[in-house]
PDB file of N, CA and C in Angstrom:
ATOM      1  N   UNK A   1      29.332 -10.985 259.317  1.00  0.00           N
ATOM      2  CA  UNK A   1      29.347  -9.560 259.003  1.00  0.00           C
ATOM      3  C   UNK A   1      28.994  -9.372 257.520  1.00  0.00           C
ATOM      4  N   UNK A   2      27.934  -8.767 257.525  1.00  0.00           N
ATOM      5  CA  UNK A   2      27.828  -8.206 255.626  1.00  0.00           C
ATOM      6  C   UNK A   2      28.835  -7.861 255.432  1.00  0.00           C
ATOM      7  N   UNK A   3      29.015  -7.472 253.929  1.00  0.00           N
ATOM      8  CA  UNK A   3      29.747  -6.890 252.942  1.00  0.00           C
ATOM      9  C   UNK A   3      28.888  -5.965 252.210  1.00  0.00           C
ATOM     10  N   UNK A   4      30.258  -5.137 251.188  1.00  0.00           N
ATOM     11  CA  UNK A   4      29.526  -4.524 250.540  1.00  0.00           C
ATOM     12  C   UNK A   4      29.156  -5.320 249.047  1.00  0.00           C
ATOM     13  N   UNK A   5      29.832  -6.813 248.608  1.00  0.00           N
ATOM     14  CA  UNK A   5      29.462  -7.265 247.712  1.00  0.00           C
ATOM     15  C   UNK A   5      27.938  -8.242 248.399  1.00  0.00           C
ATOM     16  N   UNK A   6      27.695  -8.089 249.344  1.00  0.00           N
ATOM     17  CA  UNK A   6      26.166  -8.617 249.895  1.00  0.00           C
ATOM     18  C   UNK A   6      25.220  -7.604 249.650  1.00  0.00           C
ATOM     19  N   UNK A   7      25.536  -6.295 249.666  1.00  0.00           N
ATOM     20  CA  UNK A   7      24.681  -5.519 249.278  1.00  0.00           C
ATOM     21  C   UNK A   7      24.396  -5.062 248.227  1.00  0.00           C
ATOM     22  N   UNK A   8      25.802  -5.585 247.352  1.00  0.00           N
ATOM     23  CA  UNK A   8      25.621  -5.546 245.431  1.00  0.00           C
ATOM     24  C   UNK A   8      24.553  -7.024 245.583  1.00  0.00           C
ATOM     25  N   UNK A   9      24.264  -7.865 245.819  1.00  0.00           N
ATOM     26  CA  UNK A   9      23.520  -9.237 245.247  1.00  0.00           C
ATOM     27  C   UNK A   9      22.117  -8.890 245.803  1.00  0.00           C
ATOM     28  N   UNK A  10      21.877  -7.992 246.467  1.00  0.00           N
ATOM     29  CA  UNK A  10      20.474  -7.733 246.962  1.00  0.00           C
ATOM     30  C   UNK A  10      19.491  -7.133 245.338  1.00  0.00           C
ATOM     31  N   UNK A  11      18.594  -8.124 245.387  1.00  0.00           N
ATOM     32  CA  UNK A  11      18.172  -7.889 244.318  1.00  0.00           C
ATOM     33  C   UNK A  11      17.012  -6.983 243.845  1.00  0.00           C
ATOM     34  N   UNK A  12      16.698  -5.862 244.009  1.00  0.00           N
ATOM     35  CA  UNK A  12      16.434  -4.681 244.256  1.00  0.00           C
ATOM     36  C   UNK A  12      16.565  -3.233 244.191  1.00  0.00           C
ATOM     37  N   UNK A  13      16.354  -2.370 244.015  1.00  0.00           N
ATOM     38  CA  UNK A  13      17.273  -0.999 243.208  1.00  0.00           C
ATOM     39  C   UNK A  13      17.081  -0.020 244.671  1.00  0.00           C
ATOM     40  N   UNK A  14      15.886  -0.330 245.611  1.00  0.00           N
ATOM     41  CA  UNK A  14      16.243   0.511 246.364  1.00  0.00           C
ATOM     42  C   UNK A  14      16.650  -0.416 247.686  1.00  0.00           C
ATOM     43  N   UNK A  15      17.008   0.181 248.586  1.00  0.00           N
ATOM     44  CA  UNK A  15      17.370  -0.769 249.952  1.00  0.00           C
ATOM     45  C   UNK A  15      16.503  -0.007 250.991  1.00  0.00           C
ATOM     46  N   UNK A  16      16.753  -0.501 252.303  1.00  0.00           N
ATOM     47  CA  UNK A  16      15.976  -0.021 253.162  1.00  0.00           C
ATOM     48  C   UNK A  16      16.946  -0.419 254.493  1.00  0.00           C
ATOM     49  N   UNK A  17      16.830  -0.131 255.458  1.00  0.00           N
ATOM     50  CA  UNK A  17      17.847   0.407 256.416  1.00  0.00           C
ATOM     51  C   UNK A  17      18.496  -0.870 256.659  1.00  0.00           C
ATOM     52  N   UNK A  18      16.870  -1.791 256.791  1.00  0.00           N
ATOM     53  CA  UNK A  18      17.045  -3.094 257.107  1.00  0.00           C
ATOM     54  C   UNK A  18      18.684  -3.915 256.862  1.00  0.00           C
ATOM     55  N   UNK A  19      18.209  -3.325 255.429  1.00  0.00           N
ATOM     56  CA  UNK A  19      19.411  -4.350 254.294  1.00  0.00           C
ATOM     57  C   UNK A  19      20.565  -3.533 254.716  1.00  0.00           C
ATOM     58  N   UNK A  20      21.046  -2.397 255.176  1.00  0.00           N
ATOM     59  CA  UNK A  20      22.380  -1.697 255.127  1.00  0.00           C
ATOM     60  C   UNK A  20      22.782  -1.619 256.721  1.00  0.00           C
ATOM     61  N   UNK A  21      22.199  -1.996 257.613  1.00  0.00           N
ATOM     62  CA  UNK A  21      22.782  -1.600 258.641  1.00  0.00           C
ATOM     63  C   UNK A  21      23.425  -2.961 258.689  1.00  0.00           C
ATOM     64  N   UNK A  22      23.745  -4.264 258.820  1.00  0.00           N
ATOM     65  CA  UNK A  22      25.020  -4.713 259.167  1.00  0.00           C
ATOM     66  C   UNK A  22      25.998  -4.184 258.787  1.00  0.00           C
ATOM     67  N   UNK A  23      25.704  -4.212 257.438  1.00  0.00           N
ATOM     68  CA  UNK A  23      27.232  -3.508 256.606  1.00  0.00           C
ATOM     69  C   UNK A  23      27.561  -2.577 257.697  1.00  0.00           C
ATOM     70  N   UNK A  24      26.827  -1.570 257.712  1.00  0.00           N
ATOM     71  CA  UNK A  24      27.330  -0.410 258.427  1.00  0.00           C
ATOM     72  C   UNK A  24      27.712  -0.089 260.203  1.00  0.00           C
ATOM     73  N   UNK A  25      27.084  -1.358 260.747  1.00  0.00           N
ATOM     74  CA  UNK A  25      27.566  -1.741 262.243  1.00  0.00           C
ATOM     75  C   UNK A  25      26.783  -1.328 263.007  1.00  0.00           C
ATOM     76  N   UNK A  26      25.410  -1.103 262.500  1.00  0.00           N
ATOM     77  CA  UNK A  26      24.242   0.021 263.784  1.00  0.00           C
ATOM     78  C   UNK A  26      23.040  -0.460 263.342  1.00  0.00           C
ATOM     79  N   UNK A  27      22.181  -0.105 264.174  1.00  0.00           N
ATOM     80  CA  UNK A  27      20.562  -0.947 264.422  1.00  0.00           C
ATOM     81  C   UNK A  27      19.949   0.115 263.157  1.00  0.00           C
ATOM     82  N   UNK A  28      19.053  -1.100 262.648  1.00  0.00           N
ATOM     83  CA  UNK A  28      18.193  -0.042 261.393  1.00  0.00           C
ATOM     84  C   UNK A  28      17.407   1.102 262.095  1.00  0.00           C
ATOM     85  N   UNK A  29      16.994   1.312 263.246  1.00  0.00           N
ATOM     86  CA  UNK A  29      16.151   2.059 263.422  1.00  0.00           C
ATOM     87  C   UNK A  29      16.722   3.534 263.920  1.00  0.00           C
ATOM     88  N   UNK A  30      18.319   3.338 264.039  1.00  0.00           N
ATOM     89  CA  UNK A  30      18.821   4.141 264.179  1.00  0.00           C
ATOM     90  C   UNK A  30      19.218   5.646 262.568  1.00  0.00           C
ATOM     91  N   UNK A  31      19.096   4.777 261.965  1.00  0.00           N
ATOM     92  CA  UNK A  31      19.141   4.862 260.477  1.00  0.00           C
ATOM     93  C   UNK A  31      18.137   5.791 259.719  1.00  0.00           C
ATOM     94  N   UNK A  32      16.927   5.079 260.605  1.00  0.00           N
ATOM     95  CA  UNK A  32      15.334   6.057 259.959  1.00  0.00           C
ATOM     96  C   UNK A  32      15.497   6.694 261.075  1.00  0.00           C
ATOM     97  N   UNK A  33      15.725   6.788 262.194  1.00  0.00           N
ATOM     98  CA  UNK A  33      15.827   8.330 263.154  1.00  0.00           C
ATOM     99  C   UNK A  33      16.453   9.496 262.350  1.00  0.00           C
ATOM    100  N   UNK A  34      17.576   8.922 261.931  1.00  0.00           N
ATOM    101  CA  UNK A  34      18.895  10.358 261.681  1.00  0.00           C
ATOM    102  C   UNK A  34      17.924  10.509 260.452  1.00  0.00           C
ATOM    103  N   UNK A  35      17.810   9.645 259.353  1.00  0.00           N
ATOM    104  CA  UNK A  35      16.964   9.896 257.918  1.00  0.00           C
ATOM    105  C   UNK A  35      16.106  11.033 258.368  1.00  0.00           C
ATOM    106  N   UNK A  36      14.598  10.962 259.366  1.00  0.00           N
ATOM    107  CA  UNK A  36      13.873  12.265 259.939  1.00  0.00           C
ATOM    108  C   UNK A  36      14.145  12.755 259.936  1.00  0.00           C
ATOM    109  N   UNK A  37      15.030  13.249 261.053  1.00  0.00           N
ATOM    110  CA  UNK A  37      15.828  14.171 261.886  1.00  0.00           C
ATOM    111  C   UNK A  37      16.720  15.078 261.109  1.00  0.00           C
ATOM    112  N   UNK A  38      17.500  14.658 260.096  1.00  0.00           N
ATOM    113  CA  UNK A  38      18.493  15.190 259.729  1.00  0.00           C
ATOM    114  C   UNK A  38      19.008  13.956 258.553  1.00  0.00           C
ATOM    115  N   UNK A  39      18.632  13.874 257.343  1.00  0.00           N
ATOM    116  CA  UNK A  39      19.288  12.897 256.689  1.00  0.00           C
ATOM    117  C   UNK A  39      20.822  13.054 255.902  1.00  0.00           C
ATOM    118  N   UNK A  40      21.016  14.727 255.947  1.00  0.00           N
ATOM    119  CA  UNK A  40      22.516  14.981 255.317  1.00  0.00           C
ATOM    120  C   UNK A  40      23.579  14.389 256.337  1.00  0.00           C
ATOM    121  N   UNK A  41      22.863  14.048 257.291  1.00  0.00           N
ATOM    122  CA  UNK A  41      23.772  13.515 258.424  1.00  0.00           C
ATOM    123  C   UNK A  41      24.720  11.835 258.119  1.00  0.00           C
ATOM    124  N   UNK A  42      24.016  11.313 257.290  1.00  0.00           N
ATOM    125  CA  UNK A  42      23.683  10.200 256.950  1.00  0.00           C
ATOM    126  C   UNK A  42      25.073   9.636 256.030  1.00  0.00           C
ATOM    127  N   UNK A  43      25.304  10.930 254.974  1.00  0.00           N
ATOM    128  CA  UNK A  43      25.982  11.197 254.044  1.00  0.00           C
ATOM    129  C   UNK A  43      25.730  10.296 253.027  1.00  0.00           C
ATOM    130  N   UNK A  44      25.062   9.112 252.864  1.00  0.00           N
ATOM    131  CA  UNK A  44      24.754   8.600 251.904  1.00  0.00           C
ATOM    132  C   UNK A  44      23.236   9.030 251.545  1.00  0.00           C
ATOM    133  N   UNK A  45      23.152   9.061 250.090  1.00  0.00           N
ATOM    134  CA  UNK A  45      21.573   9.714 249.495  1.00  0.00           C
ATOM    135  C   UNK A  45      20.109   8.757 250.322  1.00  0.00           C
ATOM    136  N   UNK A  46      19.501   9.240 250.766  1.00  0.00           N
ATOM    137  CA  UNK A  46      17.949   8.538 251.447  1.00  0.00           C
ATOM    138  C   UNK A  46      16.834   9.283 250.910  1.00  0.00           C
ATOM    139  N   UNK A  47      15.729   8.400 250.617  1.00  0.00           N
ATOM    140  CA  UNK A  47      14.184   8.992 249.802  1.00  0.00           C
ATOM    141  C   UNK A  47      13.716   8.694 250.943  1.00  0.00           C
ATOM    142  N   UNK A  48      13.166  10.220 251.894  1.00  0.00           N
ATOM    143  CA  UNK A  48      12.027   9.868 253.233  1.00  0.00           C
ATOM    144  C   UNK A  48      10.479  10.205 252.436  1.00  0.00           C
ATOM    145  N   UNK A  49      10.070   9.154 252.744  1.00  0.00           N
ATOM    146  CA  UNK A  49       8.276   9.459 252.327  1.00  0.00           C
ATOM    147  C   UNK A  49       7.472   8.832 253.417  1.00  0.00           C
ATOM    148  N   UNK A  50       6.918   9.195 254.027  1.00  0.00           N
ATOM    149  CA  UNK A  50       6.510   9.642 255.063  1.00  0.00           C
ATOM    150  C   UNK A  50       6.814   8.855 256.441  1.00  0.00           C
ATOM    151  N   UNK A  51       6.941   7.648 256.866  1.00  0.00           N
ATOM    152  CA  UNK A  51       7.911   7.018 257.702  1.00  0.00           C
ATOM    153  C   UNK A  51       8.493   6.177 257.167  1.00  0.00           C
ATOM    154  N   UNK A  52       8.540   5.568 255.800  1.00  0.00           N
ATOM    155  CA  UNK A  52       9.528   5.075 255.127  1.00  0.00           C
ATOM    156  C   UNK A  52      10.745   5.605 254.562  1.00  0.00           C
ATOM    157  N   UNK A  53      11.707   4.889 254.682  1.00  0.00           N
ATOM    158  CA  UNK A  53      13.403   5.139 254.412  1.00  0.00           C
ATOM    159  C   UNK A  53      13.448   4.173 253.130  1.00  0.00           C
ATOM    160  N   UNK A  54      14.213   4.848 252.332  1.00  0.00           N
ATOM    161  CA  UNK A  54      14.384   3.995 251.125  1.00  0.00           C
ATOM    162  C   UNK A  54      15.974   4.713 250.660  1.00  0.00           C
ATOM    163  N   UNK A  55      16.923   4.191 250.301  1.00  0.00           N
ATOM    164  CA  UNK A  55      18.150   4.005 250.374  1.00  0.00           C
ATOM    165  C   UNK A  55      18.584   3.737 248.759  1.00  0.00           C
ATOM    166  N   UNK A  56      18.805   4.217 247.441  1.00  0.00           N
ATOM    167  CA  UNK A  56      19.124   4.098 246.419  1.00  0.00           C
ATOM    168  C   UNK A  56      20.252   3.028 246.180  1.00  0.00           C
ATOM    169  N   UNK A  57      20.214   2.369 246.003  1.00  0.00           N
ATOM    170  CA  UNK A  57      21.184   0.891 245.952  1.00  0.00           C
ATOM    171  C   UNK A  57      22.444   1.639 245.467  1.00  0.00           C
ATOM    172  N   UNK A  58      22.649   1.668 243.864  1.00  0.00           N
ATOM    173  CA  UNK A  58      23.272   2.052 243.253  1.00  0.00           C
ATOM    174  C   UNK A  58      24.705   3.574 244.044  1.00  0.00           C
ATOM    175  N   UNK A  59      23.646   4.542 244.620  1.00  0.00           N
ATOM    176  CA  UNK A  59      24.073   5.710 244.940  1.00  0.00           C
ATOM    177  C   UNK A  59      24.620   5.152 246.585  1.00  0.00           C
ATOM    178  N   UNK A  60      24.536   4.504 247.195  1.00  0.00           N
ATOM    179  CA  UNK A  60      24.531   3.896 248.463  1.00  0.00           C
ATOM    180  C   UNK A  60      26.475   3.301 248.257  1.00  0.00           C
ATOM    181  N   UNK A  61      26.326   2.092 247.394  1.00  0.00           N
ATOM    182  CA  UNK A  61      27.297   1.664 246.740  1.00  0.00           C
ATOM    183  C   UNK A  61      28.728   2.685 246.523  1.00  0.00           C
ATOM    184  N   UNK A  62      27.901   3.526 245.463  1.00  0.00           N
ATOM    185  CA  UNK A  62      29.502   4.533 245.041  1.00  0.00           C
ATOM    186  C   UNK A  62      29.406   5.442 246.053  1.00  0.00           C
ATOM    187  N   UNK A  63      28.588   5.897 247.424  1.00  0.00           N
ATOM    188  CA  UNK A  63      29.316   6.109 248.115  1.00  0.00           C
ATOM    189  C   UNK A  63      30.401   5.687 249.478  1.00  0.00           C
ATOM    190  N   UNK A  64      29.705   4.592 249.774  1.00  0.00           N
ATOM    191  CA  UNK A  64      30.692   3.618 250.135  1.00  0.00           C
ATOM    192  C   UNK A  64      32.166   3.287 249.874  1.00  0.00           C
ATOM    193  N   UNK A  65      32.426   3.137 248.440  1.00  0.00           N
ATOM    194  CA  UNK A  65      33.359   3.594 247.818  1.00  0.00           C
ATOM    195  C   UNK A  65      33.822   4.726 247.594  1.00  0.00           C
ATOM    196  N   UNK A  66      33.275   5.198 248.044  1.00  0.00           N
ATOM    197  CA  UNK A  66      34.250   6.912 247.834  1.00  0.00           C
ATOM    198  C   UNK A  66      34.054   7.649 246.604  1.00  0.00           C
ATOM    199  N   UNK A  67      33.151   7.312 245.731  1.00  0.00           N
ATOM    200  CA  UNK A  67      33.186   7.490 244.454  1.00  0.00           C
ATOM    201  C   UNK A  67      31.820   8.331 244.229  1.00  0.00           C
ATOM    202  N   UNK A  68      32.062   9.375 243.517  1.00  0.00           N
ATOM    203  CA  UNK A  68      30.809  10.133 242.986  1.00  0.00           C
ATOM    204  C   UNK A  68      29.862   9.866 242.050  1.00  0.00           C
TER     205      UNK A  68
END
């Protein structure tokens, strides 16, 4: 099972569904659906450009943590 200190060592500033869905327990592609569809759904921040999902490392992190 990932962690969220596996997703601090990813070396990279943005992530992509790929990298966050173990952590989070659901298939990446489920991830870039809701991102389309509805990304406030998501509750963590996502950059959609045009079928790419890109996931702000940093902002991903403190919300995970609960933290603003």
């Amino acid at each position: 099972m990932q962690t969220l200190k596996d997703i601090e060592a990813i070396p990279k500033d943005f992530l992509t569904p790929a990298d966050v869905a173990g952590y989070l327990g659901c298939n990446p592609n489920s991830i870039r659906v809701q991102a389309h569809q509805d990304k406030s759904q998501l509750g963590f921040p996502v950059i959609v450009a045009g079928t790419r999902i890109k996931i702000p490392k940093t902002a991903f992190i403190h919300f995970m943590r609960g933290e603003n």
